[in-house]
N, C-alpha and C. Protein backbone atom coordinates (compact mmCIF):
# COMPACT_ATOMS: atom_id res chain seq x y z
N UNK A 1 50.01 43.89 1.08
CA UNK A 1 49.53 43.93 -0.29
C UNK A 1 50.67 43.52 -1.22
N UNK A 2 49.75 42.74 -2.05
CA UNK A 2 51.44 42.30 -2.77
C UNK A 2 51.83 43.38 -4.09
N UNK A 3 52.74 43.01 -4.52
CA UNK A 3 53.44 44.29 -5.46
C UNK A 3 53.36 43.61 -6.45
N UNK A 4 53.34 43.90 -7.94
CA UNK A 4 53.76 42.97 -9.35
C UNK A 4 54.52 44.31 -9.77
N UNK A 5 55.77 43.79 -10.78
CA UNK A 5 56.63 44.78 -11.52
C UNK A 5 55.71 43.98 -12.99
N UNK A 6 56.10 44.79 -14.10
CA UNK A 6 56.14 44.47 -15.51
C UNK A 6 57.33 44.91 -15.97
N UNK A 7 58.28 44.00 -16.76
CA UNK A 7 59.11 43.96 -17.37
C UNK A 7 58.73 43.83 -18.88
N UNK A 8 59.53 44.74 -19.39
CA UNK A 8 59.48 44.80 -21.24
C UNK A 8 58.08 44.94 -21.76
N UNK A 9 57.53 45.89 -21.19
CA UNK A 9 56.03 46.29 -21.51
C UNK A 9 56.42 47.45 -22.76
N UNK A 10 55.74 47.08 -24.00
CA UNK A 10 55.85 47.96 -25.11
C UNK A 10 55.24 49.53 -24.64
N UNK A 11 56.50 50.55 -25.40
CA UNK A 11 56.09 51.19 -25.20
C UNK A 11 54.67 51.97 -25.70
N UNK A 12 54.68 51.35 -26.56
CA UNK A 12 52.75 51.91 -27.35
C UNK A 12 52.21 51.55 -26.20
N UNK A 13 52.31 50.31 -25.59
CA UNK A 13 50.68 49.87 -24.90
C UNK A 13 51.29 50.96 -23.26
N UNK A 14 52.06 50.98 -22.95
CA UNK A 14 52.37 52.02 -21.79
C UNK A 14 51.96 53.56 -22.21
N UNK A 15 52.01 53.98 -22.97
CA UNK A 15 51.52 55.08 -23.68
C UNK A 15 49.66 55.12 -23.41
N UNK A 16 49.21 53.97 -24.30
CA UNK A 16 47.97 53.43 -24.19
C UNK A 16 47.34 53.50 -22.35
N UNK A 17 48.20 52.84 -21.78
CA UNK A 17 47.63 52.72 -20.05
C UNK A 17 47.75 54.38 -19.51
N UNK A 18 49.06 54.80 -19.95
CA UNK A 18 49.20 56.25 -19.17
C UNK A 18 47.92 57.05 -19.66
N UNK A 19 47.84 57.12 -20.97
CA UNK A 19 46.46 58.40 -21.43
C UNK A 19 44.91 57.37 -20.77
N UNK A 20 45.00 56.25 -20.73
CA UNK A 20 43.32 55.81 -20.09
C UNK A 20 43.41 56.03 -18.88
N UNK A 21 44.45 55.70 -17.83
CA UNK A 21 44.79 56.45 -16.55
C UNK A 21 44.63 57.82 -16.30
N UNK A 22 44.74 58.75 -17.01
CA UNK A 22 44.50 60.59 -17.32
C UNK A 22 43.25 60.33 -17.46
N UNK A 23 42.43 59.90 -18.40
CA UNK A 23 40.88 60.09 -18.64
C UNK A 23 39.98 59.43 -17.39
N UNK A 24 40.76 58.67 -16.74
CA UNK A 24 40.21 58.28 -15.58
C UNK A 24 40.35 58.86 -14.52
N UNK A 25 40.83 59.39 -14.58
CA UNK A 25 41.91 60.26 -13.25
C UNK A 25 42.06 59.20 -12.25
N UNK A 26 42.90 58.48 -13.03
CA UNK A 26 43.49 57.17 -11.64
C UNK A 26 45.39 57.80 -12.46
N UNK A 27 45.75 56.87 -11.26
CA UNK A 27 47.01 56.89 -11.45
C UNK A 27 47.29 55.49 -12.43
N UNK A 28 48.85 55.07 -12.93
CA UNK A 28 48.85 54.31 -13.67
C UNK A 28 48.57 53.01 -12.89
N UNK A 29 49.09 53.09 -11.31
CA UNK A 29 49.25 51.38 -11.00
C UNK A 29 47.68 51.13 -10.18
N UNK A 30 46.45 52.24 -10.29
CA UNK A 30 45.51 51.84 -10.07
C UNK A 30 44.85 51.38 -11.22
N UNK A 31 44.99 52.13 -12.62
CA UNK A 31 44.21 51.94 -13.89
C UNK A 31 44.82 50.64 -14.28
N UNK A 32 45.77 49.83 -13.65
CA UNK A 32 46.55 48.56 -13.99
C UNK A 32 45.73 47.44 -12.98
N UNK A 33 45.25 48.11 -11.19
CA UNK A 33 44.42 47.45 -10.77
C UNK A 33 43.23 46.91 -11.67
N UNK A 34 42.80 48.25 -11.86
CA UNK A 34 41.12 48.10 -12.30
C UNK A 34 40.87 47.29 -13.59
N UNK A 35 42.01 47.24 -14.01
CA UNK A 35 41.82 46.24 -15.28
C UNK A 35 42.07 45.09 -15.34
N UNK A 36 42.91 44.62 -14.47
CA UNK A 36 43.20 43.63 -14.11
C UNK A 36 41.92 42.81 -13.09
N UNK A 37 41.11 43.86 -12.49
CA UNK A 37 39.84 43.60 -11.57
C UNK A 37 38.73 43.12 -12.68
N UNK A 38 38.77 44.19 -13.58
CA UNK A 38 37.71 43.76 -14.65
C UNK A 38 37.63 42.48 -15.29
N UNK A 39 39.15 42.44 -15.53
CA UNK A 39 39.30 41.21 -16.92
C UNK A 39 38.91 39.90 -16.22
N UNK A 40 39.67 40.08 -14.60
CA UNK A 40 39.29 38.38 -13.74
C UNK A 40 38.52 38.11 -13.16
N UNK A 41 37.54 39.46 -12.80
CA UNK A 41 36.16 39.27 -11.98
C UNK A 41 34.90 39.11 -13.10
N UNK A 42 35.32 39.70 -14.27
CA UNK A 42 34.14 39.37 -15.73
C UNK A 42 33.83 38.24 -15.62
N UNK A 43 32.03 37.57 -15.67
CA UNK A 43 31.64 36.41 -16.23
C UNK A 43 32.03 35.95 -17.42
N UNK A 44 32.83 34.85 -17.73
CA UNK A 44 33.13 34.82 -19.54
C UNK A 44 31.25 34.40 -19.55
N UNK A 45 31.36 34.76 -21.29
CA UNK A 45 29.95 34.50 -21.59
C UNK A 45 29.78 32.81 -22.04
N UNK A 46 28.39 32.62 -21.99
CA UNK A 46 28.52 30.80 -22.26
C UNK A 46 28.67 30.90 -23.69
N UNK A 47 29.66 29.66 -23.72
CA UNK A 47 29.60 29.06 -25.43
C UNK A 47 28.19 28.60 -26.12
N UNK A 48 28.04 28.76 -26.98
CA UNK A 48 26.68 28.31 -28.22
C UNK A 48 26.05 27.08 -27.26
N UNK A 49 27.69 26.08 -26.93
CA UNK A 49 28.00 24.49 -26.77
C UNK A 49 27.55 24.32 -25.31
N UNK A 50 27.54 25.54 -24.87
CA UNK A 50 27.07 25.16 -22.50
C UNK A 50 25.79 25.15 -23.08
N UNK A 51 24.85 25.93 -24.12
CA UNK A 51 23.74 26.41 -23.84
C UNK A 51 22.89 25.05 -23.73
N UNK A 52 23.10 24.13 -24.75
CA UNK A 52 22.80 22.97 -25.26
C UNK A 52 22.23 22.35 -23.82
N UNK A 53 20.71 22.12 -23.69
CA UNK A 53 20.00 21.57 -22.84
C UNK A 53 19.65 22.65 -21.69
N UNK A 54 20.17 23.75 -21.98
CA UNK A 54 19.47 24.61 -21.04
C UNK A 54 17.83 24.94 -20.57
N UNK A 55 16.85 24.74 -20.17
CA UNK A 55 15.52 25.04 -20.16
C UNK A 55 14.76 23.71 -20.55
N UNK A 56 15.49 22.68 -20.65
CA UNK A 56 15.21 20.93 -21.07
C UNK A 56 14.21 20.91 -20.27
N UNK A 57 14.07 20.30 -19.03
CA UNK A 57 13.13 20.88 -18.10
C UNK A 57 11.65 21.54 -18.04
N UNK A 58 11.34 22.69 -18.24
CA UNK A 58 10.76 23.60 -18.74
C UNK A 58 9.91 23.26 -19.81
N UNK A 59 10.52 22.75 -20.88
CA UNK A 59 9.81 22.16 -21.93
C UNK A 59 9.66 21.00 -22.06
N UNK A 60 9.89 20.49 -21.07
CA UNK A 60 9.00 18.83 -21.44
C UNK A 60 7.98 18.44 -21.42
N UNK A 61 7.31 17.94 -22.58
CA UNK A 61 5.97 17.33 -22.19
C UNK A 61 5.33 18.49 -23.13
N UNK A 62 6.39 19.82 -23.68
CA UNK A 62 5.27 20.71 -24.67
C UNK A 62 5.31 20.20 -26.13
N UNK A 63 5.16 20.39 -26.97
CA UNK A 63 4.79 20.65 -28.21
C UNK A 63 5.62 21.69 -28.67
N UNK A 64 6.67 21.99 -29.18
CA UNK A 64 7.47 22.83 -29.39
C UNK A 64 6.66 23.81 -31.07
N UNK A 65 6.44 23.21 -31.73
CA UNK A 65 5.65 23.54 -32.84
C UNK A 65 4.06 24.40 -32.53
N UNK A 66 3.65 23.33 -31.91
CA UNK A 66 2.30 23.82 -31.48
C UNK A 66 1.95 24.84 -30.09
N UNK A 67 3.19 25.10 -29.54
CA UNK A 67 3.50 26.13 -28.95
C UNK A 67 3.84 28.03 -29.62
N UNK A 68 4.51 27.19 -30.59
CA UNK A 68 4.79 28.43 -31.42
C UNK A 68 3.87 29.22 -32.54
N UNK A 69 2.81 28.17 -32.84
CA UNK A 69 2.04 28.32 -33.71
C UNK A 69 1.03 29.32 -32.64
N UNK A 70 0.64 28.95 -31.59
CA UNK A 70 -0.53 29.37 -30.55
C UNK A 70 0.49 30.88 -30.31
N UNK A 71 1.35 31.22 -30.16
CA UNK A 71 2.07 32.28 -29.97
C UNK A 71 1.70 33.28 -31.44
N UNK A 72 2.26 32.74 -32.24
CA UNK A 72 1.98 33.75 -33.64
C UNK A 72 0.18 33.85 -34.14
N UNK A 73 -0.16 33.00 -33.46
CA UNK A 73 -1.93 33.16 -33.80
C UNK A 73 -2.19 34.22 -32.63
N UNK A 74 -1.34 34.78 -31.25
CA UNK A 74 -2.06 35.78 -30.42
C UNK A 74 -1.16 37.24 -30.79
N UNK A 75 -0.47 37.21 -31.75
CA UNK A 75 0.06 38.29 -32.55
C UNK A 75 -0.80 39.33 -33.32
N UNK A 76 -2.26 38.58 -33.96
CA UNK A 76 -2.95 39.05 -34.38
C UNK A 76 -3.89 39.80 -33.74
């Protein structure tokens, strides 16, 4: 297993890791795993800009208007 040191880690944010490590009841160099697990195994979320053509597909060939209109007329 490999080892990482941190050098010149402020002491606020070491303060910060030691008390979320206590509320977790992990130790510090597991609550340093698990965050480090979180931050690089997280999906980033898509930009506005990926979404662009998503479901293109799906809607071809509809009526985007006259889709929406038939939707708010079964509201009633």
């Amino acid at each position: 297993m490999a080892v990482l040191n941190v050098k010149n880690l402020p002491d606020t944010l070491y303060r910060k890791l030691r008390e979320r490590a206590r509320r977790q009841r992990r130790s510090i160099s597991q609550e340093v795993v698990h965050l480090l697990s979180q931050a690089l195994e997280a999906e980033s979320p898509l930009s506005i800009l990926e979404l662009k053509g998503l479901g293109k597909a799906r809607w071809r060939g509809v009526d985007a208007a006259a889709h929406v209109e038939r939707e708010r007329r079964s509201w009633d």
